[in-house]
Each structure stands twice: as structure tokens, then as C-alpha cells.
N, C-alpha and C. Protein backbone atom coordinates (compact mmCIF):
# COMPACT_ATOMS: atom_id res chain seq x y z
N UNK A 1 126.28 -151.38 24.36
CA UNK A 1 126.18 -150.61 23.15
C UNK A 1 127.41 -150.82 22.26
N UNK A 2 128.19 -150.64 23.34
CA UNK A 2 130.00 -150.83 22.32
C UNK A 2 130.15 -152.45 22.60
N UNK A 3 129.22 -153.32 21.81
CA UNK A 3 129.49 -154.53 21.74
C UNK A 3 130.95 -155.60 21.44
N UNK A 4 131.34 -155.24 20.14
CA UNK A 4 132.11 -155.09 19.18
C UNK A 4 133.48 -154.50 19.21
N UNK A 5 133.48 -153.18 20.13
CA UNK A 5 134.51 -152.28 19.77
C UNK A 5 135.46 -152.43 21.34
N UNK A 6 136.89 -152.35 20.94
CA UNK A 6 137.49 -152.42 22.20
C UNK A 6 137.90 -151.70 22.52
N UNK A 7 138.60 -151.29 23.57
CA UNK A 7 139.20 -149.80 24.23
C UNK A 7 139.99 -149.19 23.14
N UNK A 8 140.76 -149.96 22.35
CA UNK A 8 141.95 -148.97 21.20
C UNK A 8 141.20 -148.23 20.18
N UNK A 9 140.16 -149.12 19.73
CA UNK A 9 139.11 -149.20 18.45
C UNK A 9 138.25 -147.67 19.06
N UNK A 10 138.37 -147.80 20.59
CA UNK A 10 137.38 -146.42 20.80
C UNK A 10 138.11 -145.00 20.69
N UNK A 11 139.67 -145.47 21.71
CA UNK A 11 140.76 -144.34 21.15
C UNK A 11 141.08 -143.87 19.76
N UNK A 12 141.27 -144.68 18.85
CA UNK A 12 141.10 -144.55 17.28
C UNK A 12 139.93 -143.52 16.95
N UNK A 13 139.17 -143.86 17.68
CA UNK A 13 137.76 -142.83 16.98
C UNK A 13 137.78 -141.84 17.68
N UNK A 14 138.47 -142.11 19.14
CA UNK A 14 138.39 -140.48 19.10
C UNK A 14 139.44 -139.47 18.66
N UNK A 15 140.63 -140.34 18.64
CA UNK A 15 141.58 -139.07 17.71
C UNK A 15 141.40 -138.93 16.82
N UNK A 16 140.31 -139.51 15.71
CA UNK A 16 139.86 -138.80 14.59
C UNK A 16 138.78 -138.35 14.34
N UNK A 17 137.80 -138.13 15.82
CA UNK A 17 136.81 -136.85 15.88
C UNK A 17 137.48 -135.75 16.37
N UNK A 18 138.78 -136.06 17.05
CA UNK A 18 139.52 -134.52 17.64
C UNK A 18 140.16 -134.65 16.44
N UNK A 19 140.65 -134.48 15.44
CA UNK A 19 141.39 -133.80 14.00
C UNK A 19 140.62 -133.64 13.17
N UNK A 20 139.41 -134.78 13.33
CA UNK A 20 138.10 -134.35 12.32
C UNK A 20 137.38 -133.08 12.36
N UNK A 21 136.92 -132.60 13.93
CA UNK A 21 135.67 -131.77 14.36
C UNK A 21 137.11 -130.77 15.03
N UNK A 22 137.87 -130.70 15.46
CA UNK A 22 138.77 -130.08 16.39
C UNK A 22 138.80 -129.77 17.83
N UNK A 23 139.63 -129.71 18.45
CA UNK A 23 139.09 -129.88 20.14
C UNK A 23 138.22 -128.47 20.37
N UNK A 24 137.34 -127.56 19.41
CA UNK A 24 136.27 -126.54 19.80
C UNK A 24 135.28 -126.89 19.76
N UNK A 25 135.12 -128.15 18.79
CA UNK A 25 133.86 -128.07 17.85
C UNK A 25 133.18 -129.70 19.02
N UNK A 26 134.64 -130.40 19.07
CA UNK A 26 133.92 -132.11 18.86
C UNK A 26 133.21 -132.42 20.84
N UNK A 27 133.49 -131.41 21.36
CA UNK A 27 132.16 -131.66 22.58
C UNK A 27 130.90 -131.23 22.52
N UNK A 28 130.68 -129.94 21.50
CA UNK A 28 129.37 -130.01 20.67
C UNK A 28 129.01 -131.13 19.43
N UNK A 29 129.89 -131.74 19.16
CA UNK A 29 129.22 -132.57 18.46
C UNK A 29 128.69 -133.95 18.43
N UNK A 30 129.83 -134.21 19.71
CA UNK A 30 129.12 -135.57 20.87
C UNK A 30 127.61 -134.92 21.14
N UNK A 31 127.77 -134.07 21.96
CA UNK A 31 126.34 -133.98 22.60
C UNK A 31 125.33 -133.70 21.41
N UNK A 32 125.44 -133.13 20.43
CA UNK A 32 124.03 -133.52 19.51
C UNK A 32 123.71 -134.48 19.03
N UNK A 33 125.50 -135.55 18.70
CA UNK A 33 125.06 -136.89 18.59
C UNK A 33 124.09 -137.86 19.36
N UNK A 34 124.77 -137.59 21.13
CA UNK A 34 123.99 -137.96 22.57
C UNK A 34 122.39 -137.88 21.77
N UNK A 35 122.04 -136.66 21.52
CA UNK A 35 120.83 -135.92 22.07
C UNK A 35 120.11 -136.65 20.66
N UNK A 36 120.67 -137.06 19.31
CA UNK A 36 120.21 -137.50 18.32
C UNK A 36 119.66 -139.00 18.55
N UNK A 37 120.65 -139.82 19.27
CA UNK A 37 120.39 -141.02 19.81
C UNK A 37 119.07 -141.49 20.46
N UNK A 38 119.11 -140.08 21.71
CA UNK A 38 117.87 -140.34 22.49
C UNK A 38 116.84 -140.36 21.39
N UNK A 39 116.68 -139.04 20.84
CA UNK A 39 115.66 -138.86 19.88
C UNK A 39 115.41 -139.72 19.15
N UNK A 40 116.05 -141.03 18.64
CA UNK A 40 115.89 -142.05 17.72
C UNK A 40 115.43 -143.32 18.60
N UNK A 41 116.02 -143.35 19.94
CA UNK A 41 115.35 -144.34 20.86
C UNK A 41 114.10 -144.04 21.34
N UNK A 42 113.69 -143.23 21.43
CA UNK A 42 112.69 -142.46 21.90
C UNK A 42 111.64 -142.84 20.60
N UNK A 43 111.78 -142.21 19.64
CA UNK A 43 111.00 -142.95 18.75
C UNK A 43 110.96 -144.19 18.13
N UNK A 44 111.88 -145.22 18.59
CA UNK A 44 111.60 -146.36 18.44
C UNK A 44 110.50 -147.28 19.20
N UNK A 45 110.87 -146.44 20.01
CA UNK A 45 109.88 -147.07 21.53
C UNK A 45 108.21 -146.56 21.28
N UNK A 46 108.24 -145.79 20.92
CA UNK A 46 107.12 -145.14 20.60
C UNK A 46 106.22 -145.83 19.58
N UNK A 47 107.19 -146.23 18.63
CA UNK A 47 106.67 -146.64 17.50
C UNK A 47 106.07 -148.18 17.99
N UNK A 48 107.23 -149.08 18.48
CA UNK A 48 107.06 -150.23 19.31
C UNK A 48 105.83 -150.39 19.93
N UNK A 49 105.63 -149.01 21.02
CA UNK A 49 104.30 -148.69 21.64
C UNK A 49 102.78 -149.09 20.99
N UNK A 50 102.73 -148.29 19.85
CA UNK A 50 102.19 -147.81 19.12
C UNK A 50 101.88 -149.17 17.83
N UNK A 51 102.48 -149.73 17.90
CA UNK A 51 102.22 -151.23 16.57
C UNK A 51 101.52 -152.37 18.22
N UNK A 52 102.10 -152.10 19.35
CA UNK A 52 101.56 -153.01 20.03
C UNK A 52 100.30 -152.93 21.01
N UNK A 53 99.46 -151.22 20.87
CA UNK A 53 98.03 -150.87 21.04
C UNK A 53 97.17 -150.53 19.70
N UNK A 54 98.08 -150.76 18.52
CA UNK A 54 97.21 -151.46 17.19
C UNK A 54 96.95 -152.61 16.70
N UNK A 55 97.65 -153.59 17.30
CA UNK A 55 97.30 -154.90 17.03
C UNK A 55 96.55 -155.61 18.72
N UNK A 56 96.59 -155.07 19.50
CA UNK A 56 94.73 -155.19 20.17
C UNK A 56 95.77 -156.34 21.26
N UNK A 57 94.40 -156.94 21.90
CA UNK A 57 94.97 -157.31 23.16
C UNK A 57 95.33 -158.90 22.68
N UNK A 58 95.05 -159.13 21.32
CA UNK A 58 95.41 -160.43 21.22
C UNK A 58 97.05 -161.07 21.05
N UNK A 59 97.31 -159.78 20.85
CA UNK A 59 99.21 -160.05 19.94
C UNK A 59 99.82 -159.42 21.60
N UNK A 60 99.16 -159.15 22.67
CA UNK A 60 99.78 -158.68 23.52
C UNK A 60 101.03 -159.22 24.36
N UNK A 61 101.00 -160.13 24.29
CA UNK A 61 102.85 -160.98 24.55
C UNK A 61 103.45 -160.89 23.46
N UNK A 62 103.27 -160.36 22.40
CA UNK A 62 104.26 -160.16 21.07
C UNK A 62 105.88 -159.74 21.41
N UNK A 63 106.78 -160.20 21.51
CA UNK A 63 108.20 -159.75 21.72
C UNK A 63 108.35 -159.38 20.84
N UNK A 64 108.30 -158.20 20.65
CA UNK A 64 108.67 -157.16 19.17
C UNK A 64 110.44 -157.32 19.23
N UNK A 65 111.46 -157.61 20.05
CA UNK A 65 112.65 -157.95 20.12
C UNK A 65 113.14 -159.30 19.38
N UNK A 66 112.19 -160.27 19.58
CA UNK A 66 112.59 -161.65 19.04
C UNK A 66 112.38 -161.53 17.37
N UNK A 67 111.95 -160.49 16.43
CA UNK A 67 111.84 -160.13 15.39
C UNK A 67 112.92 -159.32 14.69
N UNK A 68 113.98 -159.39 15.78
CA UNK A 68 114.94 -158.13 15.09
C UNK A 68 115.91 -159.33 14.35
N UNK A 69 115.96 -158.71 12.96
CA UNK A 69 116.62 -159.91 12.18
C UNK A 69 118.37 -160.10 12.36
N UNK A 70 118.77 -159.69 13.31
CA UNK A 70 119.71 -160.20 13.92
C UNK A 70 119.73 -161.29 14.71
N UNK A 71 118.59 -161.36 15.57
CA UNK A 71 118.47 -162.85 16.76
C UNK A 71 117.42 -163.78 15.52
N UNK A 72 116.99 -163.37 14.66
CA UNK A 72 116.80 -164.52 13.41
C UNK A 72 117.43 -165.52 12.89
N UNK A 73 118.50 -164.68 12.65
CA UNK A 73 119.93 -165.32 11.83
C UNK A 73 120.40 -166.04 12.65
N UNK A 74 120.93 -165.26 14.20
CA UNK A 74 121.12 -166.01 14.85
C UNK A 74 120.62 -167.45 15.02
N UNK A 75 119.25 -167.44 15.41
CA UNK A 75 118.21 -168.61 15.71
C UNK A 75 118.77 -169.66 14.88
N UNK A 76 118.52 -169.34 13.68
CA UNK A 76 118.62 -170.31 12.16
C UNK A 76 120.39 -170.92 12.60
N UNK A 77 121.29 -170.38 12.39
CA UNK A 77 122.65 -170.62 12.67
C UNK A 77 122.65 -171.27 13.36
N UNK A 78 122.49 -171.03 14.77
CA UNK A 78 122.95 -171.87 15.65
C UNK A 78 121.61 -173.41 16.01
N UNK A 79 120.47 -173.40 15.31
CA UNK A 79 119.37 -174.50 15.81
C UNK A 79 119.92 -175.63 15.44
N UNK A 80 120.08 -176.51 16.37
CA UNK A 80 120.81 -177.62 16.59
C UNK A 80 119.79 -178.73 16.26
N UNK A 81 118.19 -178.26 15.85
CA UNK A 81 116.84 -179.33 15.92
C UNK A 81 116.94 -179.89 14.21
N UNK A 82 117.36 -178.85 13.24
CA UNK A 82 117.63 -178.52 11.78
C UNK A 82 118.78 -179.70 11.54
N UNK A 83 118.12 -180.64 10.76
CA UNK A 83 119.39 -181.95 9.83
C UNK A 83 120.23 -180.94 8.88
N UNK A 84 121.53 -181.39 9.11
CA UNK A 84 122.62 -180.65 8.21
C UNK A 84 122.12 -180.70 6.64
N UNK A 85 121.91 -179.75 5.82
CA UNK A 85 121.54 -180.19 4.30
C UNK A 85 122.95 -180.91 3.61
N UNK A 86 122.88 -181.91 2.49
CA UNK A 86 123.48 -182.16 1.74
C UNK A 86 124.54 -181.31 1.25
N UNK A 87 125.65 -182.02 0.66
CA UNK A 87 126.56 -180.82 -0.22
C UNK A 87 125.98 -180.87 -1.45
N UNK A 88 126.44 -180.03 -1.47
CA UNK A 88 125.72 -180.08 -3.02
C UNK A 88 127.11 -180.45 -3.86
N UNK A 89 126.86 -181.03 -5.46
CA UNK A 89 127.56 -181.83 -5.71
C UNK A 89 128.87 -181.54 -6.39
N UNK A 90 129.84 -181.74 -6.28
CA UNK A 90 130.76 -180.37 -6.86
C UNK A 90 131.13 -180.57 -8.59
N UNK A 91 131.70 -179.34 -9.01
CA UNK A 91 131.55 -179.11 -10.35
C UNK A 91 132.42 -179.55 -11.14
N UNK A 92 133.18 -180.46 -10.73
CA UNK A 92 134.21 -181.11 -11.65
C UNK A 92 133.40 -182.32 -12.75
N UNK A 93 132.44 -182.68 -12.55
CA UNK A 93 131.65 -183.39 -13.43
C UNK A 93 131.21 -182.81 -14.59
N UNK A 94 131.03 -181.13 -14.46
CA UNK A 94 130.35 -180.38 -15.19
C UNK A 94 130.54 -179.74 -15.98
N UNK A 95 132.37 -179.86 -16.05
CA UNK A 95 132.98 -178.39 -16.95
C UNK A 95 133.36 -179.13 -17.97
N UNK A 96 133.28 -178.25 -18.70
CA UNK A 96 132.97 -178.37 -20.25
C UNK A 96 134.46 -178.40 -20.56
N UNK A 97 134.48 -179.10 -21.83
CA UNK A 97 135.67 -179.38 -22.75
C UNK A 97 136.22 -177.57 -23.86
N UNK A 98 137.07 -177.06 -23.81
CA UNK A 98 137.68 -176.08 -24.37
C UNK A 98 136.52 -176.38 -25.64
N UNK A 99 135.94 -175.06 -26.33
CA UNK A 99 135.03 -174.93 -27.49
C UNK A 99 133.75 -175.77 -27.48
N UNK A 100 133.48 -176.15 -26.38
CA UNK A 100 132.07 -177.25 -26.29
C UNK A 100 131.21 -176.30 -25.61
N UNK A 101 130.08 -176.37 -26.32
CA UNK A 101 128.66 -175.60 -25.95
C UNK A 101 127.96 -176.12 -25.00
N UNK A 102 127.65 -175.65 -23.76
CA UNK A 102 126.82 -175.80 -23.16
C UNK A 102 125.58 -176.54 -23.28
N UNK A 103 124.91 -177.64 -22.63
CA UNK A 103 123.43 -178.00 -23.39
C UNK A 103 122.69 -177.08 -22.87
N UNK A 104 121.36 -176.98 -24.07
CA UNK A 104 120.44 -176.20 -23.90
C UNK A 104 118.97 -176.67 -23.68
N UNK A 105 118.51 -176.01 -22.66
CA UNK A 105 116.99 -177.17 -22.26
C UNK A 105 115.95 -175.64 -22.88
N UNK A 106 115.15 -176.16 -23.89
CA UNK A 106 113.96 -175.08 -24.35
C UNK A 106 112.94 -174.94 -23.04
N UNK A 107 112.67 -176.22 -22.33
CA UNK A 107 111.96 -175.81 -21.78
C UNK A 107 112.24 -175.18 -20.10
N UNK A 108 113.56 -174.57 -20.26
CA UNK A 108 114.18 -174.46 -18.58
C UNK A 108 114.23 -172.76 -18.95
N UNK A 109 113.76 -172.13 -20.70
CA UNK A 109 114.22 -170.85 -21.19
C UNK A 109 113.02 -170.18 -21.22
């Protein structure tokens, strides 16, 4: 879950839910967070459930996971099967002389 975050990064957050919430408040406010979490996993799953006994027994190996547009990006980034594209060409050919107008194409307007 704490992919990202390292042991200091977690200390950091919590000395500023104890000055934020105060040491009365911030163990009630973990646990509704806790309890908010479930409630949001809980209906994810549900929902998950629920798109994959509406689309019938044909989509039934559907990895509703391999759609999360995080392992997308990923995919694309790292596919090694994909030819590198071209550079594109750089703009020192292109810049204009101090008081020189741009050309204008009518039919690009």
C-alpha cells in the first residue's frame, strides 16, 4: 500500500496528524479513515463484481486489473516490440528573423 513512502515520509505524517487532529482526536480519526478505506474497497470489488456478471460469460477471463491505467502506461513505456519514433526536427530552422511574419497557410485556418 505504502509503495512509495519510506519510514521518515511516514513519521512526517504522523507528526502532522498529531498537531493537526491532536493526540485526543487523531486515533479516532485513523480509525474512520481505516473504516472509510474498507468501505471504498468494498465497493470497488463490488462494482468489479457486478460489470463482470453484466458482461455474461463471454468477457469472463476479463482482468479488470490489466485496465488500470497505471499498468497501461506502464505497458507502453517499457514495450521493447515498439521501433523508437523519430526526433522530430529541431527548431533552429524555423525561427523567424526580428519583425518577420510568420507564413500563413488559408487552407491549414
Amino acid at each position: 500500500m505504502f509503495h512509495n513512502l519510506g519510514w521518515s515520509e511516514l513519521v512526517v505524517l504522523g507528526v502532522l496528524g498529531l498537531l493537526i487532529f491532536g493526540p485526543e482526536r487523531l486515533p479516532r480519526v485513523a480509525s474512520d479513515a481505516v473504516r472509510m478505506l474498507r468501505e471504498l474497497r468494498t465497493m470497488a470489488r463490488g462494482a468489479a463484481a457486478d460489470l463482470k456478471a453484466e458482461l455474461g460469460p463471454e468477457m469472463a477471463d476479463l482482468d479488470l486489473a490489466s485496465l488500470h491505467p497505471r499498468r497501461i502506461v506502464g505497458s507502453i513505456l517499457t514495450d521493447d516490440d515498439q521501433p523508437v519514433p523519430a526526433p522530430l526536427p529541431t527548431a533552429a530552422a524555423a525561427v523567424l528573423a526580428p519583425g518577420e511574419t510568420p507564413p500563413y497557410d488559408l487552407d491549414a485556418t
